[in-house]
N, C-alpha and C. Protein backbone atom coordinates (compact mmCIF):
# COMPACT_ATOMS: atom_id res chain seq x y z
N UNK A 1 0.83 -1.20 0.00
CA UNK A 1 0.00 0.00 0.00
C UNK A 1 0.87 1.25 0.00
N UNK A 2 1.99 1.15 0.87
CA UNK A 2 2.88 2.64 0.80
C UNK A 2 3.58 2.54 -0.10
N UNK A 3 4.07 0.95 -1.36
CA UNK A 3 4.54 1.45 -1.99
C UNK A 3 3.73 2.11 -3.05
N UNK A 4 2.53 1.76 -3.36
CA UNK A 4 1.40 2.20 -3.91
C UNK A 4 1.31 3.69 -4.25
N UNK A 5 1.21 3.96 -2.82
CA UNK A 5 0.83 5.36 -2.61
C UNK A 5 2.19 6.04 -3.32
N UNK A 6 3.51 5.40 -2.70
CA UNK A 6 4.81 5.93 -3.22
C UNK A 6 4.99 6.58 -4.97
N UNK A 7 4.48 5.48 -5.52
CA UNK A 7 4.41 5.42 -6.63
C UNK A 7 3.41 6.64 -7.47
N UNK A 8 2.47 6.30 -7.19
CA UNK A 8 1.45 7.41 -7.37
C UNK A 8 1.71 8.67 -7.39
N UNK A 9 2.30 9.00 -5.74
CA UNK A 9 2.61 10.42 -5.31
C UNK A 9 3.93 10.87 -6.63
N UNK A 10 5.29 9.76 -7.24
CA UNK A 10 5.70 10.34 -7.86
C UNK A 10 5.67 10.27 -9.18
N UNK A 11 4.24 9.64 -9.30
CA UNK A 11 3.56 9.98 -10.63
C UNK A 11 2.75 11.52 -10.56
N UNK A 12 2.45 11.68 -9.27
CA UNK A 12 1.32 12.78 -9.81
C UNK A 12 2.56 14.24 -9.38
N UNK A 13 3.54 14.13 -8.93
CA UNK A 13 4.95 14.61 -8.87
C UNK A 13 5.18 15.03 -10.24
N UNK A 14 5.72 13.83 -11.04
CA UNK A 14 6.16 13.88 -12.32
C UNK A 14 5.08 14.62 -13.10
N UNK A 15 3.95 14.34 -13.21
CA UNK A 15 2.99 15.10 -13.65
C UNK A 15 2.57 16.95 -13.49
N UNK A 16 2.95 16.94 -12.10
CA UNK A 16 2.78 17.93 -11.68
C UNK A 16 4.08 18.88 -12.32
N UNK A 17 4.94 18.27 -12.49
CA UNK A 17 6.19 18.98 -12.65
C UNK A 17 6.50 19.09 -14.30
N UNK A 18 5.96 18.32 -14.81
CA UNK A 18 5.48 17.97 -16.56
C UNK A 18 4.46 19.51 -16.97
N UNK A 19 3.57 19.58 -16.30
CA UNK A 19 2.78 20.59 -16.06
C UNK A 19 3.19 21.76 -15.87
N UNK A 20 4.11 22.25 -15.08
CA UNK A 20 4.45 23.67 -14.52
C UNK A 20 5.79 23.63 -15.58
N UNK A 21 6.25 22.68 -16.09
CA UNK A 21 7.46 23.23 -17.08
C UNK A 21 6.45 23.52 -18.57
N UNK A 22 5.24 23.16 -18.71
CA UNK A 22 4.65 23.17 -20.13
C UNK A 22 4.21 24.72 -19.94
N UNK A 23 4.28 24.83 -18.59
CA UNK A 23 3.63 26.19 -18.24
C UNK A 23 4.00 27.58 -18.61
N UNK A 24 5.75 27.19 -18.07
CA UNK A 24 7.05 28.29 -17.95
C UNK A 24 6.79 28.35 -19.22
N UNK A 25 7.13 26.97 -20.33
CA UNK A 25 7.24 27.76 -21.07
C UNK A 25 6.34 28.30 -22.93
N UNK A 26 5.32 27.69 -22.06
CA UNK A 26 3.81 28.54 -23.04
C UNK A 26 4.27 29.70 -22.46
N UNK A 27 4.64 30.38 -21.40
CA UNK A 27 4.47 31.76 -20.85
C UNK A 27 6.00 32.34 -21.32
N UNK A 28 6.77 31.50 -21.65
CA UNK A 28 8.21 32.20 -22.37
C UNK A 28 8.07 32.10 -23.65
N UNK A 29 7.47 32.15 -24.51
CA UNK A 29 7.22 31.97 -26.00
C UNK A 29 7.00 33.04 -26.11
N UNK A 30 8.19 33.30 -27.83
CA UNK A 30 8.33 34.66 -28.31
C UNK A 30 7.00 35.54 -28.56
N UNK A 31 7.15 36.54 -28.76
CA UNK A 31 5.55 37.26 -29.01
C UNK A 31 5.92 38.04 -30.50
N UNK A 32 4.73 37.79 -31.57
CA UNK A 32 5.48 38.79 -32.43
C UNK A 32 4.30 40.06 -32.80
N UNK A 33 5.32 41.03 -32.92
CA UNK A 33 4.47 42.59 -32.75
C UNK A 33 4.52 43.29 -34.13
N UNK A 34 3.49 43.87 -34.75
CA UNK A 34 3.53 44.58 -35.89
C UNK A 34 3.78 45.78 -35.23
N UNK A 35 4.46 46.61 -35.73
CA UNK A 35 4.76 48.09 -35.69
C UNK A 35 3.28 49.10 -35.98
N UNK A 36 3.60 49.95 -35.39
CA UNK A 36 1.81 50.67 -35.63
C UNK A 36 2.39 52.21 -36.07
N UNK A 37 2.14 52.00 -37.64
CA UNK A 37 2.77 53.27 -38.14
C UNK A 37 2.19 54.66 -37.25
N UNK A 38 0.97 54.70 -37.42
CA UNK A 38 0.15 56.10 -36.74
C UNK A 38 0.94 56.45 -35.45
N UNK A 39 1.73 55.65 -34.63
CA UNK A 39 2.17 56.10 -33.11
C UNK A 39 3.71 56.35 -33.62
N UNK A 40 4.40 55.61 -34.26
CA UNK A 40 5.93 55.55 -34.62
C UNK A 40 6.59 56.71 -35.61
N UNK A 41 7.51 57.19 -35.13
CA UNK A 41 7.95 58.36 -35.36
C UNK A 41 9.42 58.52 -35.21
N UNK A 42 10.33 57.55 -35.97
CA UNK A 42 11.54 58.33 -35.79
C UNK A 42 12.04 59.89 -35.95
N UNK A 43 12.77 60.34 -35.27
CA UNK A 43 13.27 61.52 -34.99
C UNK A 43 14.83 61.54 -35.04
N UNK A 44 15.35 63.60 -35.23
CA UNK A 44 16.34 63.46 -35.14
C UNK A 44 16.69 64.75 -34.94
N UNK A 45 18.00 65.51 -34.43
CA UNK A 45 18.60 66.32 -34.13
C UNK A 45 19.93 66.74 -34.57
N UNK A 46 19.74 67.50 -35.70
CA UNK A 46 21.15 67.52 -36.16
C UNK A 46 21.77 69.33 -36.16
N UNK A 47 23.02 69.61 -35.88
CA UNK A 47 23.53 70.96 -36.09
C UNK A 47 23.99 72.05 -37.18
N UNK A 48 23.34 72.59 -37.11
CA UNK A 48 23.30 74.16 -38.10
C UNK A 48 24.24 74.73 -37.42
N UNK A 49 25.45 75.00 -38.34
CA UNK A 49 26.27 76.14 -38.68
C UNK A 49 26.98 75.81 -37.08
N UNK A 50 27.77 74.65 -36.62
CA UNK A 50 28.24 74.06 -35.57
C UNK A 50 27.98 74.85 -34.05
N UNK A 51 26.64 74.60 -33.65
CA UNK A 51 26.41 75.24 -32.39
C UNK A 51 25.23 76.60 -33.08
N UNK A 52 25.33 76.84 -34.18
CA UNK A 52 24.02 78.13 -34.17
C UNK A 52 23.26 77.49 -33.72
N UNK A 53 22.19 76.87 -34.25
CA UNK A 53 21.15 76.20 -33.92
C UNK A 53 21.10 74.86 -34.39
N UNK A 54 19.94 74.02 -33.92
CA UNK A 54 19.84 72.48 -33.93
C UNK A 54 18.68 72.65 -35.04
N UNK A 55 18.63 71.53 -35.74
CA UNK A 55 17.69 71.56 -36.49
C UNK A 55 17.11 70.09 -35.92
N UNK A 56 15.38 70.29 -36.44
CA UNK A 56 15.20 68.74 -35.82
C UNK A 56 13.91 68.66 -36.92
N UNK A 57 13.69 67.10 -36.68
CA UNK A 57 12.98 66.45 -37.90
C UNK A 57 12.49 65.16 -37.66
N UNK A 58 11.77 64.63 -38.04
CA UNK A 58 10.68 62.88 -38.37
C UNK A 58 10.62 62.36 -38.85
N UNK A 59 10.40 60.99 -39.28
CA UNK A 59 9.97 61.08 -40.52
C UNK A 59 8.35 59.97 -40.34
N UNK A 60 7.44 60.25 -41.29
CA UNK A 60 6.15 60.15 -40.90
C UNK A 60 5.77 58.69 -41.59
N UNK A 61 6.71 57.90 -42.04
CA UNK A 61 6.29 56.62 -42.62
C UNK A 61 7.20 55.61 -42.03
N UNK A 62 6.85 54.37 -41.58
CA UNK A 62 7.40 53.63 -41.00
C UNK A 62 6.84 52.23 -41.03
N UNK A 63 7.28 50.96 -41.05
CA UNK A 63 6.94 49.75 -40.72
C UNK A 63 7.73 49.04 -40.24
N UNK A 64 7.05 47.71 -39.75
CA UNK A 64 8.42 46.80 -39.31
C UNK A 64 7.39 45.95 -38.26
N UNK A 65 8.67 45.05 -37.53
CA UNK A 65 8.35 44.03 -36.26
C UNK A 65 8.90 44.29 -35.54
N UNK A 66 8.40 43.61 -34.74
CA UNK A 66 9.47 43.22 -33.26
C UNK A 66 8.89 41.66 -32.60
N UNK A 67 10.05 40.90 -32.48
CA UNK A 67 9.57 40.04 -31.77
C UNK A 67 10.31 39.62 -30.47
N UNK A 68 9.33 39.62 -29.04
CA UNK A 68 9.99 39.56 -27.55
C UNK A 68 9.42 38.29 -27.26
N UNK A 69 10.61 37.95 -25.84
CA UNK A 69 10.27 36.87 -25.16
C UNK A 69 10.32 37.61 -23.79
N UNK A 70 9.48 38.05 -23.17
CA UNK A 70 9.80 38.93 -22.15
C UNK A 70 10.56 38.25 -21.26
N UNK A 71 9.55 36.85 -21.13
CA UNK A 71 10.16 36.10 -19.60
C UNK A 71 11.65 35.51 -20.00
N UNK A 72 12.31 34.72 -21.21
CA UNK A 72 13.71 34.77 -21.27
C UNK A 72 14.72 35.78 -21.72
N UNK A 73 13.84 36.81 -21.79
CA UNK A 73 15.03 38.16 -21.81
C UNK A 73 15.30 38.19 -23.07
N UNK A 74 14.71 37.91 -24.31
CA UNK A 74 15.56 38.16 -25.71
C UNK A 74 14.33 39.11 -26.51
N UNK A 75 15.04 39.43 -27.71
CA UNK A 75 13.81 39.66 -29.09
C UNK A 75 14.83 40.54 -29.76
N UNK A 76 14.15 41.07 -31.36
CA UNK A 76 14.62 41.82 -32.16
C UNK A 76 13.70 42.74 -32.85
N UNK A 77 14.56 43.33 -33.50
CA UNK A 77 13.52 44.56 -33.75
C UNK A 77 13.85 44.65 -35.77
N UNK A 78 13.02 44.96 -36.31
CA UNK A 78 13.35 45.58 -37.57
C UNK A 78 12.59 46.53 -37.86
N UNK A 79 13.12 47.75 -38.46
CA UNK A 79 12.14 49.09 -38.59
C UNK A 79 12.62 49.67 -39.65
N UNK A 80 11.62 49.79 -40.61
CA UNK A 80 11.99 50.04 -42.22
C UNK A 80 11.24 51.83 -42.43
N UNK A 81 12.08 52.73 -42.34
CA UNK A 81 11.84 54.16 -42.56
C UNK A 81 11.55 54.59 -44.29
N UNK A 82 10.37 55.31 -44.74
CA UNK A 82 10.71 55.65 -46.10
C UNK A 82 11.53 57.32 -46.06
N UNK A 83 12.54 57.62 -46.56
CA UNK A 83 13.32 58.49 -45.94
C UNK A 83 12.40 59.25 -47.33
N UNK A 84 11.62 59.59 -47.96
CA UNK A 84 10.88 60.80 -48.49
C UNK A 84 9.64 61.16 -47.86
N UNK A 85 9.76 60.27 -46.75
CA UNK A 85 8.49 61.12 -45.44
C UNK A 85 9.17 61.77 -44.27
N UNK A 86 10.30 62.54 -44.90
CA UNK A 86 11.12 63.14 -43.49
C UNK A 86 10.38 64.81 -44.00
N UNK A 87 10.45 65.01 -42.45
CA UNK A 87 9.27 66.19 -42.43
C UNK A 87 10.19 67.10 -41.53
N UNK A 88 10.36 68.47 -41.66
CA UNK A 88 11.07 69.58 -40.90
C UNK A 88 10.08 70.39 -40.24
N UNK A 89 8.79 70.12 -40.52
CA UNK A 89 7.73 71.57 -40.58
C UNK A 89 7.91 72.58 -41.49
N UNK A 90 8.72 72.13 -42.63
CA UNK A 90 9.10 73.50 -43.46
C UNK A 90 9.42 72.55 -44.85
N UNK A 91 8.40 72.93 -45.80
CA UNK A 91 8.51 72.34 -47.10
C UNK A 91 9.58 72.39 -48.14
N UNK A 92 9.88 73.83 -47.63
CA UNK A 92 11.51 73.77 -48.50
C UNK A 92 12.25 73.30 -48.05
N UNK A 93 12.89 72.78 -46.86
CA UNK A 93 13.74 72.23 -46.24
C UNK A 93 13.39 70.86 -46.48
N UNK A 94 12.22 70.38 -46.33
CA UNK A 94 11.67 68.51 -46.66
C UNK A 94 12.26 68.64 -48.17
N UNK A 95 12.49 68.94 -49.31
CA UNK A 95 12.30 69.06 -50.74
C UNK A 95 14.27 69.04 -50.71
N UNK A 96 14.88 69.79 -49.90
CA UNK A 96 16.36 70.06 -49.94
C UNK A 96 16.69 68.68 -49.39
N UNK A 97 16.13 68.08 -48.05
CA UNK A 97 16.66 66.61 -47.70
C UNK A 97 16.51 65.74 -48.70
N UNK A 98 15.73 65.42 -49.25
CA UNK A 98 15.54 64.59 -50.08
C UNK A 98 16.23 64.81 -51.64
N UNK A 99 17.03 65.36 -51.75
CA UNK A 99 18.11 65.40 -52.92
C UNK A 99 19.21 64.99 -52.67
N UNK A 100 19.92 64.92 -53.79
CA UNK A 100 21.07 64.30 -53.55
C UNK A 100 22.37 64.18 -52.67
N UNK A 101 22.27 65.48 -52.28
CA UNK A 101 23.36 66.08 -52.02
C UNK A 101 23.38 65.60 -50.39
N UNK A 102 21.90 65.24 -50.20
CA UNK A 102 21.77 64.86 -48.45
C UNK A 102 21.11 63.20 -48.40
N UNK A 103 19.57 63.50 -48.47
CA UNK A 103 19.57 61.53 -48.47
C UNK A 103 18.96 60.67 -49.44
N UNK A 104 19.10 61.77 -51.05
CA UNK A 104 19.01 61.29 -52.29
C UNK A 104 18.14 59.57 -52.09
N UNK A 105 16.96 60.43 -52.09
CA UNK A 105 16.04 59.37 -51.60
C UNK A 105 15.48 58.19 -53.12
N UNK A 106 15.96 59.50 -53.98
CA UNK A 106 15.77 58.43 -55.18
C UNK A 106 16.63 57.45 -54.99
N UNK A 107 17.89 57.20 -54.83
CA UNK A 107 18.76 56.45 -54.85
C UNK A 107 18.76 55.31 -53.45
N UNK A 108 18.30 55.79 -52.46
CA UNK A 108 18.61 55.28 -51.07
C UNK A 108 16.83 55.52 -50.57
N UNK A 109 16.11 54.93 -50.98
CA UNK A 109 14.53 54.94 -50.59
C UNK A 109 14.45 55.12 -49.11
N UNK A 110 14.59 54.00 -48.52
CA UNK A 110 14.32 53.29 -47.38
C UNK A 110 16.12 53.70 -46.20
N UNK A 111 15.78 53.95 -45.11
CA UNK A 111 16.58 53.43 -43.81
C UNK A 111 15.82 52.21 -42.95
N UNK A 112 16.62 51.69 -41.96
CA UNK A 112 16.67 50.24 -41.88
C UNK A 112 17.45 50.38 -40.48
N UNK A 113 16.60 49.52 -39.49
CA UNK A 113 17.46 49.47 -38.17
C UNK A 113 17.54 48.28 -37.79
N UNK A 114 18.17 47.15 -37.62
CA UNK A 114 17.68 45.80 -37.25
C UNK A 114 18.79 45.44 -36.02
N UNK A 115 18.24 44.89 -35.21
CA UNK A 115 19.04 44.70 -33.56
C UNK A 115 18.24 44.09 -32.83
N UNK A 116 19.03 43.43 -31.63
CA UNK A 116 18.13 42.37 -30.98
C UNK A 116 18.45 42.78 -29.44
N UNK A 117 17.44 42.70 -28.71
CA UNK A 117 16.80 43.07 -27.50
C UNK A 117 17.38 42.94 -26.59
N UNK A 118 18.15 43.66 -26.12
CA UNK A 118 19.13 43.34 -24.75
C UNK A 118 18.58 43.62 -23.22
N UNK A 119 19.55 43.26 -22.39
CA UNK A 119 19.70 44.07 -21.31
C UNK A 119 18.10 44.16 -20.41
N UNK A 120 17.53 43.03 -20.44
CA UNK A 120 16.12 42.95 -20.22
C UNK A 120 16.08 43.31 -18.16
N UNK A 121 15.45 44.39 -17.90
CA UNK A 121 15.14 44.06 -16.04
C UNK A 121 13.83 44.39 -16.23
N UNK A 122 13.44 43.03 -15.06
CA UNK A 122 12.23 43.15 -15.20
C UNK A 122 10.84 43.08 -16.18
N UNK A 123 11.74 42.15 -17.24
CA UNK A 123 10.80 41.87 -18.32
C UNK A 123 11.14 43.23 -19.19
N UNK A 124 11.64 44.00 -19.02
CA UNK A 124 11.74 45.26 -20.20
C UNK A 124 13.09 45.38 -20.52
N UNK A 125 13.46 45.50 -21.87
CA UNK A 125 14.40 45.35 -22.52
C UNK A 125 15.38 46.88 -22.29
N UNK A 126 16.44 47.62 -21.77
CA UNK A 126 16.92 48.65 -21.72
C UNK A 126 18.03 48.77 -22.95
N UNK A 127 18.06 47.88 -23.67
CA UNK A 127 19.16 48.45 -25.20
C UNK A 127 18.92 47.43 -26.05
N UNK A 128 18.80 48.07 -27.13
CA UNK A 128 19.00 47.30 -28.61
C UNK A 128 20.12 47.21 -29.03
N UNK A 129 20.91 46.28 -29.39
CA UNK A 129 22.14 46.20 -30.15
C UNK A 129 21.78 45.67 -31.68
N UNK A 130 22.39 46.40 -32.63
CA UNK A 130 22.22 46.24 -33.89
C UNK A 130 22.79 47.03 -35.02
N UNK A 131 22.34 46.97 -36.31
CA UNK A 131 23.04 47.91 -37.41
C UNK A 131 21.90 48.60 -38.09
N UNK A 132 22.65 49.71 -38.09
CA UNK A 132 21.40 50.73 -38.86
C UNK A 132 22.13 51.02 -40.52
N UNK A 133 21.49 50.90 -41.23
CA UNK A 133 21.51 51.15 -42.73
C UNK A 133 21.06 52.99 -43.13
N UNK A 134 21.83 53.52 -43.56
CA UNK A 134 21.33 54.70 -44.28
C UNK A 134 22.20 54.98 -45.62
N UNK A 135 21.38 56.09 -46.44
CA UNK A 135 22.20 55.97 -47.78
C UNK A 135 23.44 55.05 -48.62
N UNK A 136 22.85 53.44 -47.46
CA UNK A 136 23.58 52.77 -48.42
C UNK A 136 24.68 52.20 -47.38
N UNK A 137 24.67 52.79 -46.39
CA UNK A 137 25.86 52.43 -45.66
C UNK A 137 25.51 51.98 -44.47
N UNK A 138 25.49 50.55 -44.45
CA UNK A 138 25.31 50.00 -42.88
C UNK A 138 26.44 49.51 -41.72
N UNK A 139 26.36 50.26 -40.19
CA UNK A 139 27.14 49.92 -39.43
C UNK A 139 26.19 50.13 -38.01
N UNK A 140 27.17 49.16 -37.12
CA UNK A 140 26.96 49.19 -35.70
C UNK A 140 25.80 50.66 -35.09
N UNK A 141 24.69 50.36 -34.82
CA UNK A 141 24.25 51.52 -33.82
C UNK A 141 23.95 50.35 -32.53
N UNK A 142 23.78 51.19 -30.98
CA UNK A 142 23.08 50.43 -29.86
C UNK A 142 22.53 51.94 -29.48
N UNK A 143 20.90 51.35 -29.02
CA UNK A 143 20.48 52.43 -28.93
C UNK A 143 19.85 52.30 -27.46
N UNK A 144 19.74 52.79 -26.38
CA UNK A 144 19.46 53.08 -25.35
C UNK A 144 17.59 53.09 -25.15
N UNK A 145 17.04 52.22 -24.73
CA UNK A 145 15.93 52.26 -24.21
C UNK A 145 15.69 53.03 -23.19
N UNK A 146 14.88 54.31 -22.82
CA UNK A 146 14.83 55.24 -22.10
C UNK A 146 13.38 55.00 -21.27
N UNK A 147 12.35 54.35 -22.27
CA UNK A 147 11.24 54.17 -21.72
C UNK A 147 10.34 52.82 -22.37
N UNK A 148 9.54 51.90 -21.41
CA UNK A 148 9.05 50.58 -22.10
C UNK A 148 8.08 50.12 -21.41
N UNK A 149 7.22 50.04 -22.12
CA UNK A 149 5.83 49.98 -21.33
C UNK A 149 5.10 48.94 -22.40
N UNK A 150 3.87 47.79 -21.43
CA UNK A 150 3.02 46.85 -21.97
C UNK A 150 1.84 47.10 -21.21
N UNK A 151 0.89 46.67 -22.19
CA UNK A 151 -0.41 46.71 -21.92
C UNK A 151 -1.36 46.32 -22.56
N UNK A 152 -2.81 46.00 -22.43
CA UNK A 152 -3.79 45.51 -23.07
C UNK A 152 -3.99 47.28 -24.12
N UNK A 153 -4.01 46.33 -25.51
CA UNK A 153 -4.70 47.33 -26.60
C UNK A 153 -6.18 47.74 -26.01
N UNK A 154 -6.44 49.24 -26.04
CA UNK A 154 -7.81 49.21 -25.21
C UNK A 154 -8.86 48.52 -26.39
N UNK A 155 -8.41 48.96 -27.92
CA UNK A 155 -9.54 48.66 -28.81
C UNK A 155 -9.30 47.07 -29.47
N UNK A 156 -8.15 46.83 -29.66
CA UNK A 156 -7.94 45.63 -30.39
C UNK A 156 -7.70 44.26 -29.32
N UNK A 157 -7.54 44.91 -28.06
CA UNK A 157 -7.75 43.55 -26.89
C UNK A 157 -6.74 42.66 -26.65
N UNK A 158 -5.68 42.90 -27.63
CA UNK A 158 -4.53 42.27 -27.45
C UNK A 158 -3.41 43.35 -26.79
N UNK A 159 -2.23 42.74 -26.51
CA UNK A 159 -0.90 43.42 -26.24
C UNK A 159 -0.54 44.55 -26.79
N UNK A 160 0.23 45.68 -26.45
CA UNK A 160 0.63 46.86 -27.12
C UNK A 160 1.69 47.31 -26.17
N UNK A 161 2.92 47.50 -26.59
CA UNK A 161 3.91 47.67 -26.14
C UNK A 161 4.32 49.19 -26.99
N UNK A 162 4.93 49.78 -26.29
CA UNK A 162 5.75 51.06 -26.27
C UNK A 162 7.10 50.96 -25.99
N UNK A 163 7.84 52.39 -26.86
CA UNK A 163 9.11 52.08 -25.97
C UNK A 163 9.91 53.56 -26.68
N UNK A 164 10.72 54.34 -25.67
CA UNK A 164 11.35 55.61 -26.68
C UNK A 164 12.85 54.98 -26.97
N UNK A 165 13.48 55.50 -27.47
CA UNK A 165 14.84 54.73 -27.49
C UNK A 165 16.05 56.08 -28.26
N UNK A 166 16.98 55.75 -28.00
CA UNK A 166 17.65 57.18 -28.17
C UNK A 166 19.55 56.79 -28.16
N UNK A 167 19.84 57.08 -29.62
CA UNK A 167 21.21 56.52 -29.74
C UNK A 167 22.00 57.57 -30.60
N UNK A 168 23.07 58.02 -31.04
CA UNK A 168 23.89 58.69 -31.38
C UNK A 168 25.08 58.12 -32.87
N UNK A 169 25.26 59.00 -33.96
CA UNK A 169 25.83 58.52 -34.84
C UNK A 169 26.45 59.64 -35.37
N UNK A 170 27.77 59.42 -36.57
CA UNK A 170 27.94 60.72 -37.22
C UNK A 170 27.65 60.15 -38.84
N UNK A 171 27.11 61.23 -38.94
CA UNK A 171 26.10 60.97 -40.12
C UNK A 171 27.30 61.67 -41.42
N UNK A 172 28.17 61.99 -41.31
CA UNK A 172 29.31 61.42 -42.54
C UNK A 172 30.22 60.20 -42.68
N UNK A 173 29.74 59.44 -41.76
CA UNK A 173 30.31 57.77 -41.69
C UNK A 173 29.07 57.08 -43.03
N UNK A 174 28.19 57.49 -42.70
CA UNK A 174 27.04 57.39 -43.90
C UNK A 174 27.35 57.72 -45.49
N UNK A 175 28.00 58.77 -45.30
CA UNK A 175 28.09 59.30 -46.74
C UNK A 175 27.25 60.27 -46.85
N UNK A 176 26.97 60.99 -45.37
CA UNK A 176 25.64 62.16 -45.34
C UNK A 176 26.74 63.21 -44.80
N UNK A 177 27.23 64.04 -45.85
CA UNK A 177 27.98 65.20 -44.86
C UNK A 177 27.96 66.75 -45.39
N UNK A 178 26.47 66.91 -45.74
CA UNK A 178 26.54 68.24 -45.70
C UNK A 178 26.65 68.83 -44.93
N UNK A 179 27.04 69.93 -45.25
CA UNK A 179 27.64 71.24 -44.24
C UNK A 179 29.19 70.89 -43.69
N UNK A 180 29.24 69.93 -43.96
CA UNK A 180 31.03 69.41 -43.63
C UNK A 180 31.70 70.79 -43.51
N UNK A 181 31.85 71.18 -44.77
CA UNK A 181 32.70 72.22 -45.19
C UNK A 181 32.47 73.47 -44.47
N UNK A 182 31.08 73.89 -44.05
CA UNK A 182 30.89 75.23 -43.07
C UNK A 182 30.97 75.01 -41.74
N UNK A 183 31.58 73.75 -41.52
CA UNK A 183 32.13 73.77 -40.11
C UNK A 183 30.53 72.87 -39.33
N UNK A 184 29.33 72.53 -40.49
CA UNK A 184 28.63 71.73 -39.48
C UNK A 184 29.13 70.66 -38.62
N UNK A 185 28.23 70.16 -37.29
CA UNK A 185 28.85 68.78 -36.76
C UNK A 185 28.20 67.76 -37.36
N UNK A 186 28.89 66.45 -37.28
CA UNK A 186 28.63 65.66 -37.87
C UNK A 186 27.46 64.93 -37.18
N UNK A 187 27.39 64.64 -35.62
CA UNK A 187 27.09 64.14 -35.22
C UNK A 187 25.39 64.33 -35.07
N UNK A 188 24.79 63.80 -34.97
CA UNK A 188 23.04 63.61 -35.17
C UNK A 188 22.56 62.28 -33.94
N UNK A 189 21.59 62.96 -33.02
CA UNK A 189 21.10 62.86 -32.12
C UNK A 189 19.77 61.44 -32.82
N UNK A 190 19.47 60.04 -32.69
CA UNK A 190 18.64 59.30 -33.38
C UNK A 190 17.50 59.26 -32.04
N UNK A 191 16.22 59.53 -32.23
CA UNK A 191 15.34 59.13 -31.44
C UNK A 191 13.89 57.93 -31.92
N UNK A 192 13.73 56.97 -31.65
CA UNK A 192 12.79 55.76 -32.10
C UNK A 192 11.90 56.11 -31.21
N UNK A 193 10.78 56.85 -31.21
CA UNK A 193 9.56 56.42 -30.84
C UNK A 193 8.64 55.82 -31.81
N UNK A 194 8.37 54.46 -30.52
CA UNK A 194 7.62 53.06 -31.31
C UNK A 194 6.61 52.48 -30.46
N UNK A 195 5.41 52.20 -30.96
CA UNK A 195 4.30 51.43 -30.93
C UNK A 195 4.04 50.16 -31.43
N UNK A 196 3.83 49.27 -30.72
CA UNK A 196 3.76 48.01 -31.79
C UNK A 196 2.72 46.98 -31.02
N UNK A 197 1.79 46.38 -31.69
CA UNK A 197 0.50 45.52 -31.17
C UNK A 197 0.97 44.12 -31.81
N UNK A 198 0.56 43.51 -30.65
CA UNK A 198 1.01 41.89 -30.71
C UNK A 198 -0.10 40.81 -31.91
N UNK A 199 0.50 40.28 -32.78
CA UNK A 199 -0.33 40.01 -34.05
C UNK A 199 -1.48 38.33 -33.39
N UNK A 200 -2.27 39.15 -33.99
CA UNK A 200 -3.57 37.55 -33.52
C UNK A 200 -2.88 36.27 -33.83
């Protein structure tokens, strides 16, 4: 009889423990997120006439993924920019970026960020490591997660994750160096604000 019971108990043991690992990891399985153009808004900060003033800018078209595993700490990101939706608030200035001489969009359509999810506390990821693509020229960016937030979509009922993110480059490593010559800086301030809802 006790070995009975013995037996049993480390059947319903084994079971039990069969169970809570099927559990962990249904609940660690990657999640994958469409990007939600209407909220996503890369940004940027670059210098006029070295120290006159900053100029800053958006650009208003965007797609991409992301896919997280919150509970084992990983995921990646891809975010595809159309660089002839970069917007200044000033139409002559949108019409001057987009020529050649800066991000000759005929030639170089699209920028491109792809990196995978680091540095996770607490289920939220604090840096992306990855390579960013512009006019053609792709190298190393890591960009600093500043802010990361989850939550129920209020309308679509699923997941919706947020996150700002904020990394630094010199944009004549690109092959982007106007104003070189009047003494602009090279360097340009990158800001990712992103929205992205978890796909049915």
């Amino acid at each position: 009889m006790l070995k009975q019971t013995l037996v049993a108990g480390g059947r319903s043991a084994a079971a039990t423990t069969m169970l809570s690992a099927l559990a962990v990891g249904a609940a660690a399985a990657p999640v994958n997120y469409e990007i939600d153009p209407s909220h996503t808004y890369p940004s940027f900060e670059a210098d006029h006439l070295n120290g006159l003033s900053v100029w800053r800018g958006k650009f208003n078209k965007t797609a991409g993924k992301i896919v997280m595993d919150k509970a084992a700490g990983n995921g990646a990101v891809d975010l595809i920019v159309e660089m002839d939706s970069v917007d200044f608030g000033l139409p002559q200035m949108n019409e001057a970026a987009k020529r050649q001489d800066i991000f000759d969009v005929e030639r170089f359509p699209h920028a491109r960020f792809r990196g995978q999810l680091v540095d996770f506390v607490d289920g939220a990821p604090s840096k992306v490591v990855g390579e960013f693509t512009l006019h053609g020229v792709t190298k190393p960016l890591t960009l600093e997660i500043r802010q990361f937030k989850c939550m129920p979509h209020p309308l679509f009922k699923r997941e919706l994750c947020g996150a700002d993110a904020h990394g630094t480059f010199q944009r004549d490593a690109f092959g982007v160096d106007a104003g070189k010559s009047y003494g602009f800086r090279m360097d340009v301030t990158l800001r990712i604000q992103v929205e992205a809802v978890a796909t049915e």
